[in-house]
PDB file of N, CA and C in Angstrom:
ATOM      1  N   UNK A   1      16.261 -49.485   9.927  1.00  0.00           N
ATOM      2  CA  UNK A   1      15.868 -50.747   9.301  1.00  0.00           C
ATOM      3  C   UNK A   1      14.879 -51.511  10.179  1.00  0.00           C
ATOM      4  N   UNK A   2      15.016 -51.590  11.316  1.00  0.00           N
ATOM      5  CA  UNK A   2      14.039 -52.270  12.605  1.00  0.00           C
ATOM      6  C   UNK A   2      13.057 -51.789  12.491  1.00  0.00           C
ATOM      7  N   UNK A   3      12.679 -50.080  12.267  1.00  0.00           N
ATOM      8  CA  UNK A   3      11.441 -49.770  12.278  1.00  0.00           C
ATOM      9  C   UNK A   3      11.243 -49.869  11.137  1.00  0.00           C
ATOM     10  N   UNK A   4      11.511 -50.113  10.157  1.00  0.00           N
ATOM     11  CA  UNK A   4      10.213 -50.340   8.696  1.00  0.00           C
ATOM     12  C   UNK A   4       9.812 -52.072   8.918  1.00  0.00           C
ATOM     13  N   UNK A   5      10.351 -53.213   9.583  1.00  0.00           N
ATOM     14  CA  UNK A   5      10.094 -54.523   9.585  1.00  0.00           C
ATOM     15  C   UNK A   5       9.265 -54.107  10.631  1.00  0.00           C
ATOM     16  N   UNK A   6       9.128 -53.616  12.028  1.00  0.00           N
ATOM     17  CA  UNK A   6       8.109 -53.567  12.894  1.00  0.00           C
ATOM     18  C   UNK A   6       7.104 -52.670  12.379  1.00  0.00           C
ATOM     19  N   UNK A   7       7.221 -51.335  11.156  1.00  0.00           N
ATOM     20  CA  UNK A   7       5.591 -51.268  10.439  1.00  0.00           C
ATOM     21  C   UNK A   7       4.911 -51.868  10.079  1.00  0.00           C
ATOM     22  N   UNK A   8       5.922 -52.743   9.198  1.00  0.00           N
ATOM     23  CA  UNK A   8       5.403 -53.998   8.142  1.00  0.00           C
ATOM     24  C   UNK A   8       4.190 -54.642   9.041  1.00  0.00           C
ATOM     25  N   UNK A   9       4.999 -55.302  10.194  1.00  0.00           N
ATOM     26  CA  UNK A   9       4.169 -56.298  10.792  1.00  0.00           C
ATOM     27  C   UNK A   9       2.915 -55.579  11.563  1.00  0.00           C
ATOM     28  N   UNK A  10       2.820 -54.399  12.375  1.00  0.00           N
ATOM     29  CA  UNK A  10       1.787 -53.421  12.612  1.00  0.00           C
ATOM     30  C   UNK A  10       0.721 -53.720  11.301  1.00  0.00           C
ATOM     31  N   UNK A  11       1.096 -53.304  10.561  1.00  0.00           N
ATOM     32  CA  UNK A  11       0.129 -52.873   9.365  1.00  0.00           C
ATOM     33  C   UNK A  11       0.117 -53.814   8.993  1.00  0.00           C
ATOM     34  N   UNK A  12       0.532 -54.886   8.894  1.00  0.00           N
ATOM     35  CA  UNK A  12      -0.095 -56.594   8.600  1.00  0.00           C
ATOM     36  C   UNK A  12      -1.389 -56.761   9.826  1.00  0.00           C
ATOM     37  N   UNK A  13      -0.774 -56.749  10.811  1.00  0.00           N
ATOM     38  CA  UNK A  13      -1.640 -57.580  11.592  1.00  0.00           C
ATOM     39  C   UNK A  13      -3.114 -56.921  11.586  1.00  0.00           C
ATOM     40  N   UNK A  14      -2.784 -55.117  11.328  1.00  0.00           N
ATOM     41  CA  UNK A  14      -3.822 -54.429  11.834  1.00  0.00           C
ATOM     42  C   UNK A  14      -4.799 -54.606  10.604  1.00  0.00           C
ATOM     43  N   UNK A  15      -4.375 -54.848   9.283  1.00  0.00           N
ATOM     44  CA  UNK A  15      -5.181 -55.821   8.411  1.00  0.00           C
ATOM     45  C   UNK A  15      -5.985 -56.647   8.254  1.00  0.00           C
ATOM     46  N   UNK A  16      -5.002 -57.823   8.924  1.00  0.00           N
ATOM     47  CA  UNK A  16      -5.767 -59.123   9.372  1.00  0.00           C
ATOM     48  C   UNK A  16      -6.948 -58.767  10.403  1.00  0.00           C
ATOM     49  N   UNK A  17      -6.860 -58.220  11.646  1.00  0.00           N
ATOM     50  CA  UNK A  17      -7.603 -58.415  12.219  1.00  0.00           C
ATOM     51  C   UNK A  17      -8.822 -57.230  11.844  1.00  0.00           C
ATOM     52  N   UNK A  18      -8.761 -55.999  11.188  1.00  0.00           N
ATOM     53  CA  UNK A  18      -9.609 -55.136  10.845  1.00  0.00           C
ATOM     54  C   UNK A  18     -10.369 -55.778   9.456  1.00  0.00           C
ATOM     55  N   UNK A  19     -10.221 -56.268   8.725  1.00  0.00           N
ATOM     56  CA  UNK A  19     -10.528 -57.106   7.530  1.00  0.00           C
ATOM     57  C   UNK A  19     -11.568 -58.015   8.223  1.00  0.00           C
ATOM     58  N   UNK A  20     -11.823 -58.456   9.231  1.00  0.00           N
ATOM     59  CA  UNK A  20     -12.884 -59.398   9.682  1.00  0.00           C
ATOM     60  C   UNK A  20     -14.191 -58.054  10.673  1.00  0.00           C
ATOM     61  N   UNK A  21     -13.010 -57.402  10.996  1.00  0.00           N
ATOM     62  CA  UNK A  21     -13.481 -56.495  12.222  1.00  0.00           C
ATOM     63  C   UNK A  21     -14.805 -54.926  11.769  1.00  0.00           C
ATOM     64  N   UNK A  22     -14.327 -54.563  10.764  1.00  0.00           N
ATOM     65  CA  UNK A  22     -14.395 -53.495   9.919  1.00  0.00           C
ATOM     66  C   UNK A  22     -15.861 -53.018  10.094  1.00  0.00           C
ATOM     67  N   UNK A  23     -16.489 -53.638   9.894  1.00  0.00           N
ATOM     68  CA  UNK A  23     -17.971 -53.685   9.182  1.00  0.00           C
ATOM     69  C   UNK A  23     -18.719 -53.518  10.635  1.00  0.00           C
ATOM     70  N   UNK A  24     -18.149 -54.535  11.681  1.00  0.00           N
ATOM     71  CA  UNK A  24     -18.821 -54.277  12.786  1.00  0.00           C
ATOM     72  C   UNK A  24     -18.136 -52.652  13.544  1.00  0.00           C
ATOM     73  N   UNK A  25     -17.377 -52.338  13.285  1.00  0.00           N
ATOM     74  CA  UNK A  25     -16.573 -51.465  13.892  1.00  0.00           C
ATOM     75  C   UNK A  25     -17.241 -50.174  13.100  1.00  0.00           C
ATOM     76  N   UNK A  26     -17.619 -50.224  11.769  1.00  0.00           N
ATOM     77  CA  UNK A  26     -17.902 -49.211  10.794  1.00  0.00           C
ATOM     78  C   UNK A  26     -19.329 -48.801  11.158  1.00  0.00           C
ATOM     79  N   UNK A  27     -20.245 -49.992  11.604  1.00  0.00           N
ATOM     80  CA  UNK A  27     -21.740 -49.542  12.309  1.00  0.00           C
ATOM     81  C   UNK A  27     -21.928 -49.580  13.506  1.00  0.00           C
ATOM     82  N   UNK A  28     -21.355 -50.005  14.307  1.00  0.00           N
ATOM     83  CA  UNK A  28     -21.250 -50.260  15.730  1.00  0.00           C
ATOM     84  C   UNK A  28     -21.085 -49.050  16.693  1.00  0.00           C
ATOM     85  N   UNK A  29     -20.121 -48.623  16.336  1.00  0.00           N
ATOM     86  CA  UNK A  29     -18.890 -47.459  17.346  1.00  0.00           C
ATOM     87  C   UNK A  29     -20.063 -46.041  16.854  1.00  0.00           C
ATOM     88  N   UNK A  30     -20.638 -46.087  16.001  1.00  0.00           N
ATOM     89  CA  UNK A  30     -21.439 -44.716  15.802  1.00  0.00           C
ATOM     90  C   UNK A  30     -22.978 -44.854  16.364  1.00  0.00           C
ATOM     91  N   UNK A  31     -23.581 -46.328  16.169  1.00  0.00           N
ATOM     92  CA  UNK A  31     -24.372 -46.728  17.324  1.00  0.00           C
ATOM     93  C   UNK A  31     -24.297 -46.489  18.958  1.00  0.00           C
ATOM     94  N   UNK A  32     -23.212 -46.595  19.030  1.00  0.00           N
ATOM     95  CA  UNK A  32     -22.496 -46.453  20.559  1.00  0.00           C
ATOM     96  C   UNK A  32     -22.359 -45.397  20.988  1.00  0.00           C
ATOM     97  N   UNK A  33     -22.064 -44.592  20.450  1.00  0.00           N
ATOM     98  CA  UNK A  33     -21.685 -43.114  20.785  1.00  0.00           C
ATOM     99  C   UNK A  33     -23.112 -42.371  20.221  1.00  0.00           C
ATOM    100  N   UNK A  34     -23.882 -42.924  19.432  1.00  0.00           N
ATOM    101  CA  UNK A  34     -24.721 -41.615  19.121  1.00  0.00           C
ATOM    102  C   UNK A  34     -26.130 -42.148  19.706  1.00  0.00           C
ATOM    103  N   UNK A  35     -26.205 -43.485  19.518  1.00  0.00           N
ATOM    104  CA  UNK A  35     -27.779 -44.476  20.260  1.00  0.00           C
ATOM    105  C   UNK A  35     -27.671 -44.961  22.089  1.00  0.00           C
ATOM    106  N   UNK A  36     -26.767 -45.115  22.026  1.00  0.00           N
ATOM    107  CA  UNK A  36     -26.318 -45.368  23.773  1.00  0.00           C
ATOM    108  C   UNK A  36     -25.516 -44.623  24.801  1.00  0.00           C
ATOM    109  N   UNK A  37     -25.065 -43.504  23.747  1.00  0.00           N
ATOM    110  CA  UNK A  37     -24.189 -42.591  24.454  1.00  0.00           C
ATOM    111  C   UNK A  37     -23.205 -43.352  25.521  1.00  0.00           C
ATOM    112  N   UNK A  38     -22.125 -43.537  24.452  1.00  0.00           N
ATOM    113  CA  UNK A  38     -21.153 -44.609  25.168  1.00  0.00           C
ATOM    114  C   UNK A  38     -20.128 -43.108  24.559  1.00  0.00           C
ATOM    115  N   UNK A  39     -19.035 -43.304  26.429  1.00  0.00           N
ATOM    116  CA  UNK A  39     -18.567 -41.745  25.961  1.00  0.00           C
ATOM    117  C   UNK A  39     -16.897 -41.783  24.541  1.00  0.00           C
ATOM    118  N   UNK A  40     -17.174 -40.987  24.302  1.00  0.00           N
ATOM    119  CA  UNK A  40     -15.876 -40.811  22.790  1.00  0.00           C
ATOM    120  C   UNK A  40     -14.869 -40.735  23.391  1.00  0.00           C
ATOM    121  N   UNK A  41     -13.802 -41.582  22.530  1.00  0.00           N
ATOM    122  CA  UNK A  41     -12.731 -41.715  22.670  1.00  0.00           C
ATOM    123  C   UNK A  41     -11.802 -41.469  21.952  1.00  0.00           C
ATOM    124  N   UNK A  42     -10.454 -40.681  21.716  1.00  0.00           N
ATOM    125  CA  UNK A  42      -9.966 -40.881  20.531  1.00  0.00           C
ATOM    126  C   UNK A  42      -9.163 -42.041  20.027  1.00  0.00           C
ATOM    127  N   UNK A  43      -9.047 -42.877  20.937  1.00  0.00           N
ATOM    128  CA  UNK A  43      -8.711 -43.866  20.696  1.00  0.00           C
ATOM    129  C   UNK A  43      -9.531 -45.098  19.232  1.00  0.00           C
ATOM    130  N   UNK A  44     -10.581 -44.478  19.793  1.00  0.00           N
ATOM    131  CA  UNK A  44     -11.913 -45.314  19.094  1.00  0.00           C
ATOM    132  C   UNK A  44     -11.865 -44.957  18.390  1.00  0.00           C
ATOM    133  N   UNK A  45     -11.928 -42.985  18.217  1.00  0.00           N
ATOM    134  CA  UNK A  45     -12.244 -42.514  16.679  1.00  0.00           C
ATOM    135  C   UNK A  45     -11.265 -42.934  15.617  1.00  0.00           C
ATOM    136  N   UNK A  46     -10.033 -42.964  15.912  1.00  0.00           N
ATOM    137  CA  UNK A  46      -8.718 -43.180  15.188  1.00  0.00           C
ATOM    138  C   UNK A  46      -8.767 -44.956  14.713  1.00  0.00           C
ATOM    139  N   UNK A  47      -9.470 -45.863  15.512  1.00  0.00           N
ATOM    140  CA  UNK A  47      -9.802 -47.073  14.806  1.00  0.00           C
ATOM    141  C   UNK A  47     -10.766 -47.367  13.835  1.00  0.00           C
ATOM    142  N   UNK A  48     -11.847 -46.338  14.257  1.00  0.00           N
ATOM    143  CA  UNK A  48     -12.709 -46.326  13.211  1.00  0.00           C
ATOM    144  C   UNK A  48     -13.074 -45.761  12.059  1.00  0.00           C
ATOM    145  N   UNK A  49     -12.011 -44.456  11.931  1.00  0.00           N
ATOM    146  CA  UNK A  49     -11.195 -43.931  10.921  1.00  0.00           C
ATOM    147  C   UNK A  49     -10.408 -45.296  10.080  1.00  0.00           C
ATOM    148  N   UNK A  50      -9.674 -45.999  10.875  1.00  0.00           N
ATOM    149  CA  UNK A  50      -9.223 -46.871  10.124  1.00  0.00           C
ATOM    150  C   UNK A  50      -9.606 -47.999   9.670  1.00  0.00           C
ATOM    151  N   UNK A  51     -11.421 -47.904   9.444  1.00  0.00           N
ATOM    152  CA  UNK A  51     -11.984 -49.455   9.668  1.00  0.00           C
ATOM    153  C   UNK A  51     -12.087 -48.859   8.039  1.00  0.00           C
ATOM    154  N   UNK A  52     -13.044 -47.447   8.582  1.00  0.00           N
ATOM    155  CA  UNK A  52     -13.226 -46.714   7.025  1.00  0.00           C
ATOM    156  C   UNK A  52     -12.208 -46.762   5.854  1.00  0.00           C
ATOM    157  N   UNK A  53     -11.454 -46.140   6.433  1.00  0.00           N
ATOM    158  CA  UNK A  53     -10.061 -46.447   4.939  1.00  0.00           C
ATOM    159  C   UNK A  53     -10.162 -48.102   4.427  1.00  0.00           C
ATOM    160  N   UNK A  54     -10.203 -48.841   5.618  1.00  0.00           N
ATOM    161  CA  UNK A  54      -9.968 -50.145   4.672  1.00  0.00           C
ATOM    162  C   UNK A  54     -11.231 -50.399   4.146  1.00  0.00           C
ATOM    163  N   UNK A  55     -12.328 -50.265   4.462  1.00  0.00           N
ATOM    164  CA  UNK A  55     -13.942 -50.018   3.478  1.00  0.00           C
ATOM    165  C   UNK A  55     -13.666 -49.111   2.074  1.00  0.00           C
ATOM    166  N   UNK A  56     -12.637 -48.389   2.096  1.00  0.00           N
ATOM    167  CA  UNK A  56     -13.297 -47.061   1.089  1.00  0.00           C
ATOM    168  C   UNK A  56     -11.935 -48.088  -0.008  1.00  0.00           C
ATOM    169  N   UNK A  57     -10.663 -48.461   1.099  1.00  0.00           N
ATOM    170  CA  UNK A  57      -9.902 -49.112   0.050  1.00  0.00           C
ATOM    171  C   UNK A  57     -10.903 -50.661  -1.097  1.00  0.00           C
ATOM    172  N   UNK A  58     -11.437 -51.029  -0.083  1.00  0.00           N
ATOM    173  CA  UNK A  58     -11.905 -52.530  -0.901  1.00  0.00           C
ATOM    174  C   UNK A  58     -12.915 -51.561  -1.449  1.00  0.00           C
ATOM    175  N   UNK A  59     -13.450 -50.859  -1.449  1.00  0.00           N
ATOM    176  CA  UNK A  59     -14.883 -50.641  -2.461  1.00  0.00           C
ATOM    177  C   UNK A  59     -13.599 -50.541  -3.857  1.00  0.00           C
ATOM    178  N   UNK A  60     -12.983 -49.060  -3.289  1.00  0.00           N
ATOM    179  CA  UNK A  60     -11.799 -48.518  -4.603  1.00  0.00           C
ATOM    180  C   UNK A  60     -11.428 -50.115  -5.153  1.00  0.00           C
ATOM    181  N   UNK A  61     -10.867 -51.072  -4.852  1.00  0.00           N
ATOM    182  CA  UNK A  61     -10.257 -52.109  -5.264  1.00  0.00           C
ATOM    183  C   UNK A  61     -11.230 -52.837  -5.911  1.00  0.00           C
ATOM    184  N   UNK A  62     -12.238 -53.320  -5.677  1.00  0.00           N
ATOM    185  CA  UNK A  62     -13.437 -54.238  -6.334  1.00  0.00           C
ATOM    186  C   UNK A  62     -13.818 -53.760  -7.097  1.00  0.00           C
ATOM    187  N   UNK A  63     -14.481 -52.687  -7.088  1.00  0.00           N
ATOM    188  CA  UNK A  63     -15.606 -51.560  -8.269  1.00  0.00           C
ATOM    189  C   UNK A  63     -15.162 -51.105  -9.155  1.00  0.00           C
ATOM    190  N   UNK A  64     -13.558 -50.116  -8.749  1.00  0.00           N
ATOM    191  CA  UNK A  64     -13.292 -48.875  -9.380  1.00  0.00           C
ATOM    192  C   UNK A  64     -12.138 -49.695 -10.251  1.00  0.00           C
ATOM    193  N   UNK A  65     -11.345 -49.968  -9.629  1.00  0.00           N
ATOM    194  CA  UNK A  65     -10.386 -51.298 -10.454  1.00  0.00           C
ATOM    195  C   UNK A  65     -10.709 -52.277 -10.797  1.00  0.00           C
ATOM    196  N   UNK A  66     -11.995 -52.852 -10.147  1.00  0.00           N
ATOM    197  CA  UNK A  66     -11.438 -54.196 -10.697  1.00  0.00           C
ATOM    198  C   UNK A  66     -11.207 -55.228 -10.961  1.00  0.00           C
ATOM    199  N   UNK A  67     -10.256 -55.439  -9.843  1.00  0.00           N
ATOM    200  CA  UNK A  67      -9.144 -56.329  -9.628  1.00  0.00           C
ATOM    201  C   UNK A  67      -9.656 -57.083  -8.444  1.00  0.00           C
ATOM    202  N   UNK A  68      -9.174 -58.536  -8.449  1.00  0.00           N
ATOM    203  CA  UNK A  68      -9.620 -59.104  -7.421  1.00  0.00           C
ATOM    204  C   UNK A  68      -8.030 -59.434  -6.521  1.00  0.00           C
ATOM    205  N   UNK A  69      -8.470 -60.148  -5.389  1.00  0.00           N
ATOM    206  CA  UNK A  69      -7.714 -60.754  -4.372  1.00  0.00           C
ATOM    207  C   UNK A  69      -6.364 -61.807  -4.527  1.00  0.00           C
ATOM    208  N   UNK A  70      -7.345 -62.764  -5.444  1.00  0.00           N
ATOM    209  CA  UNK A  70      -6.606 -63.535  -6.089  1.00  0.00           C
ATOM    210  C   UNK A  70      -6.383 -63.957  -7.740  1.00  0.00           C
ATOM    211  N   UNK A  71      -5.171 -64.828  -7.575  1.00  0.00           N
ATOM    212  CA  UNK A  71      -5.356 -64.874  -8.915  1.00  0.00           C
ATOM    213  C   UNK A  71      -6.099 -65.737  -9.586  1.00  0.00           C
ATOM    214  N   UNK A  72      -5.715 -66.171 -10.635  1.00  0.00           N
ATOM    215  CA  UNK A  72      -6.219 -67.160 -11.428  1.00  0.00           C
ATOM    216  C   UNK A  72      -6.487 -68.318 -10.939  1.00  0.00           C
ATOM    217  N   UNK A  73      -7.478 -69.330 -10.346  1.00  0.00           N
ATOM    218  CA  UNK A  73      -7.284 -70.698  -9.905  1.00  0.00           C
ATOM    219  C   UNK A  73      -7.028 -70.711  -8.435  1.00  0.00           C
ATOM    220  N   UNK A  74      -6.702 -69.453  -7.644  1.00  0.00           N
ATOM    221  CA  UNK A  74      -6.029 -69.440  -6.190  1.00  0.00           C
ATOM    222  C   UNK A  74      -7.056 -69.610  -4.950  1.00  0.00           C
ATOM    223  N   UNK A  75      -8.188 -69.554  -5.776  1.00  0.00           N
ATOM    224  CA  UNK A  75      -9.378 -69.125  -4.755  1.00  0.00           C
ATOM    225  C   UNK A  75      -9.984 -70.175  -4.499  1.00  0.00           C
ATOM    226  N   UNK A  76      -9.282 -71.591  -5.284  1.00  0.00           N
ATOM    227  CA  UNK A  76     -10.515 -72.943  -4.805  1.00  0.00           C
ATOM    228  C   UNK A  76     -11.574 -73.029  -5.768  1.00  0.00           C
ATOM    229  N   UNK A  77     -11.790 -72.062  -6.746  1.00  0.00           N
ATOM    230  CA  UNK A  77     -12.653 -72.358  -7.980  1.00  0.00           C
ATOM    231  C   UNK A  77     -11.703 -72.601  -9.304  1.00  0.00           C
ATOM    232  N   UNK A  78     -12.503 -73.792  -9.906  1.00  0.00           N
ATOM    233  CA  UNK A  78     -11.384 -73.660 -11.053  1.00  0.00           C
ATOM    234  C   UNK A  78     -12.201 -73.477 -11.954  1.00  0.00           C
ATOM    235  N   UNK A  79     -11.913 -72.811 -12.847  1.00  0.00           N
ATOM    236  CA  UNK A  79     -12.104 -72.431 -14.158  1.00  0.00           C
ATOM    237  C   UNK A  79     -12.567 -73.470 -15.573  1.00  0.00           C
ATOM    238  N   UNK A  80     -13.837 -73.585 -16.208  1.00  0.00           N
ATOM    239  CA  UNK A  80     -13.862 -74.614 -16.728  1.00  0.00           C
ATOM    240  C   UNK A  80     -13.092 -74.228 -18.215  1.00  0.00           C
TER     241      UNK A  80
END
């Protein structure tokens, strides 16, 4: 039971902070390694594997579904 509440919060936080992070992490880290020869890590690769999933998730979520973030009215625009 302890470890599914300490995934939860892993995979929350790693959300939050990859959700701002992503984009720089998604062009950056391949700049680095392939324009400056900054040496590979797997540490790095395995984050930037995961910047991708959350890129390939929001494209899948916006485009292919859809569906937005929020709901109705939640976003600070209201609806005339």
């Amino acid at each position: 039971m302890m470890m599914g509440k300490l995934w939860r919060e892993v995979y929350g936080a790693g959300i939050l902070f990859f959700y701002y992070f992503k984009w720089i992490m998604i062009l950056g880290y391949p700049a680095l390694v392939y324009g400056l020869d900054y040496p590979r890590w797997w540490v790095m690769d395995a984050l930037w594997l995961y910047c991708v999933a959350l890129a390939v998730k929001d494209f899948i979520w916006k485009f292919i579904l859809k569906k937005s973030y929020c709901e109705a009215g939640s976003c600070g625009r209201e609806k005339p």
